[in-house]
N, C-alpha and C. Protein backbone atom coordinates (compact mmCIF):
# COMPACT_ATOMS: atom_id res chain seq x y z
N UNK A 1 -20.51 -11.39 -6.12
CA UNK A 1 -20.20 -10.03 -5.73
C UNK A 1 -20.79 -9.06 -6.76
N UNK A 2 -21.22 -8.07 -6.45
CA UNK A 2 -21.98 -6.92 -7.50
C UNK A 2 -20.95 -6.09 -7.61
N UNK A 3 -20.89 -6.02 -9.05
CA UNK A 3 -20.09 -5.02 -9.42
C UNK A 3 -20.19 -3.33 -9.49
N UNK A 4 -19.79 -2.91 -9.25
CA UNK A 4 -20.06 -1.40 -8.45
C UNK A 4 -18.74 -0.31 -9.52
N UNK A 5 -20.04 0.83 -10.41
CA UNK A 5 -19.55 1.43 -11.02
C UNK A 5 -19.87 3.08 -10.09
N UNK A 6 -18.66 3.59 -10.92
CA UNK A 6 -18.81 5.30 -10.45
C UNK A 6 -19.62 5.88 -12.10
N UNK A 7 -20.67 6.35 -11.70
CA UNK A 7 -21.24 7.28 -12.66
C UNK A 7 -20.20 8.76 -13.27
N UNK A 8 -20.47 8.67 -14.58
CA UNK A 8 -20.02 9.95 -14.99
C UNK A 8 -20.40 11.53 -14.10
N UNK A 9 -20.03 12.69 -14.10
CA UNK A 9 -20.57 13.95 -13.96
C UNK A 9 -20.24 15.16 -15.05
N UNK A 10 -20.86 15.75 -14.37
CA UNK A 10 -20.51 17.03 -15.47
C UNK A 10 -19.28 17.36 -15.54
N UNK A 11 -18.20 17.46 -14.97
CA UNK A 11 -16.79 17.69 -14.74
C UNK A 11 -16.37 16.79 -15.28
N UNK A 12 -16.65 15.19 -15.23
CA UNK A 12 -16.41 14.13 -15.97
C UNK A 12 -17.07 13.01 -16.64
N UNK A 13 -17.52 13.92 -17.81
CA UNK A 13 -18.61 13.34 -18.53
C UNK A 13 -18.19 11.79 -19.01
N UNK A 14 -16.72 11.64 -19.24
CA UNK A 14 -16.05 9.96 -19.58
C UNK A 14 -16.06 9.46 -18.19
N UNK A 15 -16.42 9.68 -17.10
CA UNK A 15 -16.28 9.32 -15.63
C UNK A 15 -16.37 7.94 -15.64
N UNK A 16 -17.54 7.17 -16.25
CA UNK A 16 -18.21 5.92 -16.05
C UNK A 16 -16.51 4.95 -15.76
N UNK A 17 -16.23 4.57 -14.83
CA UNK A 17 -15.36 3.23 -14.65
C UNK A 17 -15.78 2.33 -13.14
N UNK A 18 -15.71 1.05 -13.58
CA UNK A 18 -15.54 0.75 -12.22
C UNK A 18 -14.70 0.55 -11.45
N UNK A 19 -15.62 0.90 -9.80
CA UNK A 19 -14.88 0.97 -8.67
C UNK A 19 -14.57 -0.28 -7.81
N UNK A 20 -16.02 -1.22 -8.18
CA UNK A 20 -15.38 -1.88 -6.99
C UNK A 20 -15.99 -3.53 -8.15
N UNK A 21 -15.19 -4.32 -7.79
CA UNK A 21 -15.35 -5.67 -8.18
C UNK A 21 -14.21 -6.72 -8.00
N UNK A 22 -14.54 -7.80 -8.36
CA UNK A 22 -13.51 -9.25 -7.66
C UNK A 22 -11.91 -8.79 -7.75
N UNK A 23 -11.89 -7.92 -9.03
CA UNK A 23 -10.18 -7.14 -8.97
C UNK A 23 -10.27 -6.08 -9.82
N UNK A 24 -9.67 -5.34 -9.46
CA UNK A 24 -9.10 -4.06 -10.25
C UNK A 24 -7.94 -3.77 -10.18
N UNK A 25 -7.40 -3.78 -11.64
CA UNK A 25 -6.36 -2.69 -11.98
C UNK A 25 -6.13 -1.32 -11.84
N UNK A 26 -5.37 -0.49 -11.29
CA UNK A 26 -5.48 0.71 -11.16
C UNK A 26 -4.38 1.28 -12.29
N UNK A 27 -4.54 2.13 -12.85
CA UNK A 27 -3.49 2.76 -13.88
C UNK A 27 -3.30 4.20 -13.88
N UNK A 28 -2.73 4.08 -12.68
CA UNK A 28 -1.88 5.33 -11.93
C UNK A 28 -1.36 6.37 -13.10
N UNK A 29 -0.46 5.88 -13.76
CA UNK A 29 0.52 7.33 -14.72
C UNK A 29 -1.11 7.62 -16.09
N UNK A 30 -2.28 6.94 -15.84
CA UNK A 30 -3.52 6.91 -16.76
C UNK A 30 -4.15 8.60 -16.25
N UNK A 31 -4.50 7.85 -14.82
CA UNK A 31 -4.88 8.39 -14.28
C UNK A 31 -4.71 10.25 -13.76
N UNK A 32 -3.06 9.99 -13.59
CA UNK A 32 -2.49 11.25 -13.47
C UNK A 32 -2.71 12.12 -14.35
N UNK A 33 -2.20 11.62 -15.84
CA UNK A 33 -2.73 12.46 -17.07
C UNK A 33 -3.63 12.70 -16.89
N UNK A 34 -4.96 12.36 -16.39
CA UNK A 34 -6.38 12.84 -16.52
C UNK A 34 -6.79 14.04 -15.43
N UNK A 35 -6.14 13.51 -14.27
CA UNK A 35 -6.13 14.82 -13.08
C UNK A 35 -5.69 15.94 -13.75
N UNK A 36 -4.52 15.66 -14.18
CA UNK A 36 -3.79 17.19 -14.61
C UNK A 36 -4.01 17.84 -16.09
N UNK A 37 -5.01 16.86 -17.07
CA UNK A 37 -5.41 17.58 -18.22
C UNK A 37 -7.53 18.50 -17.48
N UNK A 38 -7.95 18.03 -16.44
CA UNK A 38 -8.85 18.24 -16.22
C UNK A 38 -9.23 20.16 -15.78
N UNK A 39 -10.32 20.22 -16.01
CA UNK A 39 -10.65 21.86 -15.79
C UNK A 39 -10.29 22.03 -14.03
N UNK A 40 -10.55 21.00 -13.79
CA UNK A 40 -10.23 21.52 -11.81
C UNK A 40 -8.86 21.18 -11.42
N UNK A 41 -7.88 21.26 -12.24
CA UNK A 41 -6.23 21.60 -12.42
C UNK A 41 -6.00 22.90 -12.27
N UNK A 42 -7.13 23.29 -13.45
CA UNK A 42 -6.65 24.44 -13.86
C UNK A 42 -7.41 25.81 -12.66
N UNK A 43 -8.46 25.47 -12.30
CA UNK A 43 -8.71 26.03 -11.58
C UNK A 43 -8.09 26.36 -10.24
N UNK A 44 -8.15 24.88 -9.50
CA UNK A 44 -7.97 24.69 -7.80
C UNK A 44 -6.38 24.48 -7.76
N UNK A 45 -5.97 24.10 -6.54
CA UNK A 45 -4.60 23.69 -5.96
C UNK A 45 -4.66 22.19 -6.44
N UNK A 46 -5.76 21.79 -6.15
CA UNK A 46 -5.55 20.58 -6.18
C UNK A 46 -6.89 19.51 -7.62
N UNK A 47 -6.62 18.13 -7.18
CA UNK A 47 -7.61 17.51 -8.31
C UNK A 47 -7.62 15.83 -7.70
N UNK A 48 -8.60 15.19 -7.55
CA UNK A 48 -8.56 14.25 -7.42
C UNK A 48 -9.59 12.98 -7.39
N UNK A 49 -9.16 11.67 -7.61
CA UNK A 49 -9.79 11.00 -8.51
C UNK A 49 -10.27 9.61 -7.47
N UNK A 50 -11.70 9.36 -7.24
CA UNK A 50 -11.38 7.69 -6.65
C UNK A 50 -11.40 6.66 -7.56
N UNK A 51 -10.15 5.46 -7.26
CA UNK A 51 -10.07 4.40 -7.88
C UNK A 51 -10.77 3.40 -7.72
N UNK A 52 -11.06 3.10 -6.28
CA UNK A 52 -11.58 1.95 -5.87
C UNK A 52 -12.31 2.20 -4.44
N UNK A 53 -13.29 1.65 -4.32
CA UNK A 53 -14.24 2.36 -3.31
C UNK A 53 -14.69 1.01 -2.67
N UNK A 54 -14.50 0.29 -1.59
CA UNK A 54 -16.05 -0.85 -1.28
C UNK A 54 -16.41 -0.59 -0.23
N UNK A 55 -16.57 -1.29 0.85
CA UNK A 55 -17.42 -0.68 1.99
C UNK A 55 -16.12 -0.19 3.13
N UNK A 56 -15.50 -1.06 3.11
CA UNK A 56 -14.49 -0.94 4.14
C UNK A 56 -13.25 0.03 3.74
N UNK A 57 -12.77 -0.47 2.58
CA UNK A 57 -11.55 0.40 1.91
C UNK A 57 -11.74 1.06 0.52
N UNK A 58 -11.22 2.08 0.78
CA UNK A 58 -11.59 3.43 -0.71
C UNK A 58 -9.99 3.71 -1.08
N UNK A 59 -9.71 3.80 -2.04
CA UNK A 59 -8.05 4.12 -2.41
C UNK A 59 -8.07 5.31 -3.45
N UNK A 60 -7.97 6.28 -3.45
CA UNK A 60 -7.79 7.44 -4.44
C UNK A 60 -6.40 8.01 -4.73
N UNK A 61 -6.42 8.74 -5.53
CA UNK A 61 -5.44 9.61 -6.49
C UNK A 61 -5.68 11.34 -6.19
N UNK A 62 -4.86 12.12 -5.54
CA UNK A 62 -5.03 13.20 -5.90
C UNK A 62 -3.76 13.79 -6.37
N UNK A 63 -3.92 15.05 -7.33
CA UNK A 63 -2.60 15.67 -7.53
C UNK A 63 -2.63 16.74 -6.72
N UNK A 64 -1.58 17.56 -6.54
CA UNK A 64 -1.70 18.72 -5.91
C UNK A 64 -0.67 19.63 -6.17
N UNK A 65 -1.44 20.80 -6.22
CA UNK A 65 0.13 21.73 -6.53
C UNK A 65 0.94 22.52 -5.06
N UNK A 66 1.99 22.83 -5.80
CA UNK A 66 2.93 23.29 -4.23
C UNK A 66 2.49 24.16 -3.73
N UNK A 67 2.18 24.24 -2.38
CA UNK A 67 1.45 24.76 -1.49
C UNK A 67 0.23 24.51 -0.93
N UNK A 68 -0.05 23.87 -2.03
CA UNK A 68 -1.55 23.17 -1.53
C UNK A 68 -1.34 22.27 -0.20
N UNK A 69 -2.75 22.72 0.56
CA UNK A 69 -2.52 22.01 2.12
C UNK A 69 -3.62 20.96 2.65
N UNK A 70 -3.34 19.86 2.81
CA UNK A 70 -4.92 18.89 3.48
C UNK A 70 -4.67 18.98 4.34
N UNK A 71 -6.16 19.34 5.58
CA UNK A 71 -5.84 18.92 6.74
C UNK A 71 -6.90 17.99 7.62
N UNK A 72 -6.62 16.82 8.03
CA UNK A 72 -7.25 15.78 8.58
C UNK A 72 -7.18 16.04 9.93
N UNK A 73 -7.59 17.02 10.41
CA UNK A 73 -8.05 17.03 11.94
C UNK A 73 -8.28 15.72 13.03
N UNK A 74 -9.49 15.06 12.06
CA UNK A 74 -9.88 13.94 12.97
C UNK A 74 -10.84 12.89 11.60
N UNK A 75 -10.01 11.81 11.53
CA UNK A 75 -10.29 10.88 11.35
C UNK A 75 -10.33 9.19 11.41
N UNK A 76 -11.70 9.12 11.00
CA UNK A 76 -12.06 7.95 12.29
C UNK A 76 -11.67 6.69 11.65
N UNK A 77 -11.13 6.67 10.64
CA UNK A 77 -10.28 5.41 9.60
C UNK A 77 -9.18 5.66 9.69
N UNK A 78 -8.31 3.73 9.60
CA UNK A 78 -7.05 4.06 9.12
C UNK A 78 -6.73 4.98 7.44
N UNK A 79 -5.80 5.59 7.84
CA UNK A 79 -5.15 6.18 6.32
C UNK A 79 -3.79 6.23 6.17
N UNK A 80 -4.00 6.03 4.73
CA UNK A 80 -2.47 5.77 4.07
C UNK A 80 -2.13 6.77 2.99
N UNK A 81 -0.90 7.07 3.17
CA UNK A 81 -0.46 7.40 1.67
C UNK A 81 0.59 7.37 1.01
N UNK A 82 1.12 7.42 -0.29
CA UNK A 82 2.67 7.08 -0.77
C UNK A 82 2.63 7.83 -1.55
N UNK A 83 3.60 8.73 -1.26
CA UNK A 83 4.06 9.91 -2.56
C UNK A 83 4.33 9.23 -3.55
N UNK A 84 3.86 9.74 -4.71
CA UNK A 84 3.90 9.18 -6.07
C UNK A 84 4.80 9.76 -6.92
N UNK A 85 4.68 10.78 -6.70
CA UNK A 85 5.54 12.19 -7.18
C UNK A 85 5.74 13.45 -6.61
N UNK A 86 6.70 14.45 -6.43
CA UNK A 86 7.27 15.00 -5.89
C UNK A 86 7.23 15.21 -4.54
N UNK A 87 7.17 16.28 -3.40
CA UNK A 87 7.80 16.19 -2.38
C UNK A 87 6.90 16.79 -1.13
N UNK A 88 6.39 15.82 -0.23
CA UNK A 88 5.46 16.92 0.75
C UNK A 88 5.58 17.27 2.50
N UNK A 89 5.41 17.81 3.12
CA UNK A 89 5.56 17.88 4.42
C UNK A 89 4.60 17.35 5.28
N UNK A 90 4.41 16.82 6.15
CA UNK A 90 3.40 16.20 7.26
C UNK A 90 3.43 16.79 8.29
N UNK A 91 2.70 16.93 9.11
CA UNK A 91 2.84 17.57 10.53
C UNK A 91 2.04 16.72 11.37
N UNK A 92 2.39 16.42 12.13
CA UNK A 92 1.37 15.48 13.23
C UNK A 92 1.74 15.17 14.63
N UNK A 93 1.31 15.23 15.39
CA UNK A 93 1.62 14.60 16.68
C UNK A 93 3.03 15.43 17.20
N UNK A 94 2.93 16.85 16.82
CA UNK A 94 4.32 17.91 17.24
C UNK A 94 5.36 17.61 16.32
N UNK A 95 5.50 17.03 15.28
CA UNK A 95 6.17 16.62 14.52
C UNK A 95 6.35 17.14 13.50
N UNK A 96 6.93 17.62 12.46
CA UNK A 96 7.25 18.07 11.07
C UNK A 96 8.10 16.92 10.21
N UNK A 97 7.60 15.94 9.43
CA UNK A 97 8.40 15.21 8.63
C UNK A 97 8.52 15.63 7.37
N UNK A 98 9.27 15.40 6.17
CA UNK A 98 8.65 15.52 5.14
C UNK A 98 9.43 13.90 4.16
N UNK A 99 8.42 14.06 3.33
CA UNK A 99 7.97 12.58 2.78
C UNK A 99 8.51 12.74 0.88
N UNK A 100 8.87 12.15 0.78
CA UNK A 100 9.86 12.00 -0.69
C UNK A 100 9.12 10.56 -1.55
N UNK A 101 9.14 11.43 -3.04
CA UNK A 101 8.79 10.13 -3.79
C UNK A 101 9.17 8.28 -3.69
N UNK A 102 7.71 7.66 -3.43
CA UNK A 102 8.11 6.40 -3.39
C UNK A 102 7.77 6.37 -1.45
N UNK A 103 8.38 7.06 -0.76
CA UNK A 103 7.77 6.66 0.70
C UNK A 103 6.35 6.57 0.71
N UNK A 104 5.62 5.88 2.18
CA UNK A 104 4.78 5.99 2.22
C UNK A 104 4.55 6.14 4.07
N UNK A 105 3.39 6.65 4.14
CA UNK A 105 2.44 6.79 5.64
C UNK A 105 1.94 6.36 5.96
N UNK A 106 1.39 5.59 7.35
CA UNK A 106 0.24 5.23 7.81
C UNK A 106 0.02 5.68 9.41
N UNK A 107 -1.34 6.56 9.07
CA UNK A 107 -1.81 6.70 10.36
C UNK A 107 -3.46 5.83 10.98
N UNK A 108 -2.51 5.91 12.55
CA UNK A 108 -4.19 5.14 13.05
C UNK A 108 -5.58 6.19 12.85
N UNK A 109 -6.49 5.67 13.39
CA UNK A 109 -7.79 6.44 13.10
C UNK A 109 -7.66 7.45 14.56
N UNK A 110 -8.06 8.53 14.18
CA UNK A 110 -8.10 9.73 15.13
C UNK A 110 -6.79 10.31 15.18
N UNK A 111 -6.33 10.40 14.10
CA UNK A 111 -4.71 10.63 14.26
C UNK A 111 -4.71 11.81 13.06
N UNK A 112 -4.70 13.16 13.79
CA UNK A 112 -4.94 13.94 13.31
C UNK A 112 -3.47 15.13 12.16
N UNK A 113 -3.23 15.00 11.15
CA UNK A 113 -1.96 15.07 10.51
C UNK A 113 -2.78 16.53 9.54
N UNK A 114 -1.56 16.92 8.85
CA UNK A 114 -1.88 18.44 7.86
C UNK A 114 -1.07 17.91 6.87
N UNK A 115 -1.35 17.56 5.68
CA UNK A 115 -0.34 17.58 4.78
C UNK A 115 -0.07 18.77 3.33
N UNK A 116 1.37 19.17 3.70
CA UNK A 116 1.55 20.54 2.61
C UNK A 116 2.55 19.98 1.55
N UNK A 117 1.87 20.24 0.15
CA UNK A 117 3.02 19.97 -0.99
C UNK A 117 4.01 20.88 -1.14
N UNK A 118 5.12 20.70 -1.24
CA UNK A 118 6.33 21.25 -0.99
C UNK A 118 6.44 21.72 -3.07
N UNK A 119 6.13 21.00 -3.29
CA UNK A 119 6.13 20.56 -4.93
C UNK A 119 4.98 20.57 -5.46
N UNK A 120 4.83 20.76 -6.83
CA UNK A 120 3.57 19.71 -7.71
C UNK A 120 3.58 18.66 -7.54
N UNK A 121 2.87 17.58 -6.74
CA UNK A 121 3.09 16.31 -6.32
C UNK A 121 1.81 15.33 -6.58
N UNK A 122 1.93 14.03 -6.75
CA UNK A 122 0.58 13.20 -6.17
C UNK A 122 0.78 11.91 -5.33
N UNK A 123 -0.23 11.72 -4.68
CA UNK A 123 -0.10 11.03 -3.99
C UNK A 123 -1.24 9.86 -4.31
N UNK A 124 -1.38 8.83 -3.38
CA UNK A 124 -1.84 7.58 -3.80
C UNK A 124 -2.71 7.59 -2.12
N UNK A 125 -3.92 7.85 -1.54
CA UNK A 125 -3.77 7.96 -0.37
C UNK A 125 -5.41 6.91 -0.34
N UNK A 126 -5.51 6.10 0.93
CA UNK A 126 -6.60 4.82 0.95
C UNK A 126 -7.10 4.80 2.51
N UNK A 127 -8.38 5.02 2.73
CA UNK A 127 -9.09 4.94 4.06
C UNK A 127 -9.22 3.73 4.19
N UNK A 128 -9.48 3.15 5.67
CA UNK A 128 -9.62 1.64 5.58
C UNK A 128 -10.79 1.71 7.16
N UNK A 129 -11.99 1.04 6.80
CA UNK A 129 -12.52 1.24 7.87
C UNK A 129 -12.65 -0.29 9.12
N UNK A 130 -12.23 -0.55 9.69
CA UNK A 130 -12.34 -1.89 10.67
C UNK A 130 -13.64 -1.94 11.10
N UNK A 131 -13.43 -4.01 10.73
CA UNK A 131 -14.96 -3.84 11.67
C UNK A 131 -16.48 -3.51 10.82
């Protein structure tokens, strides 16, 4: 298997880690510190990081601050996510849920959801493509 690194950028000149190989550790509360000490904290609503990337499944980290809103109209992968920390709302399918640290989501592909942080929150969220 080839081991598959993410290059540094200008935003994250220490960037270099790898993404994809026989296993990875992810180090979530590592990670968080780094979202929220970063310049696009301080700037945006939000900040976020990929952990693990291969062809089929990608798993990332974003933080977000309260109010901040994603919205997934239409997508063509399964997706997941598990509040990590604090508290957010979902909307989907005429529905309004909201989702508390430690739960988690899964929607099918084309399953179009909005998610709003209620809180400063992060989440743990992973595309998965079939097939």
């Amino acid at each position: 298997m080839e081991i598959k690194a993410n290059q540094a950028t200008q935003n994250r000149p220490e960037g270099d880690r790898i993404i994809d190989a026989p296993y990875i550790f992810i180090d979530i509360p590592n990670y968080v510190e780094q979202l929220r000490s970063e310049k696009s904290w301080d700037k945006n609503d939000r900040n976020g990081i990929t952990v693990f990337k291969s062809s089929g499944l990608t798993i990332f980290i974003t933080a977000l601050k309260s109010g901040a809103v994603l919205d997934h109209p239409h997508m063509e992968e399964f997706f997941t996510l598990q509040v990590m920390q604090g508290e957010i709302q979902i909307e989907t399918d005429g529905k309004v849920i909201q989702n508390i640290q430690g739960q988690v989501a899964v929607f099918h592909p084309n399953m179009s959801h909005t998610i709003l942080a209620l809180s400063d929150c992060v989440l743990m969220m992973s595309t998965y493509v079939c097939g």
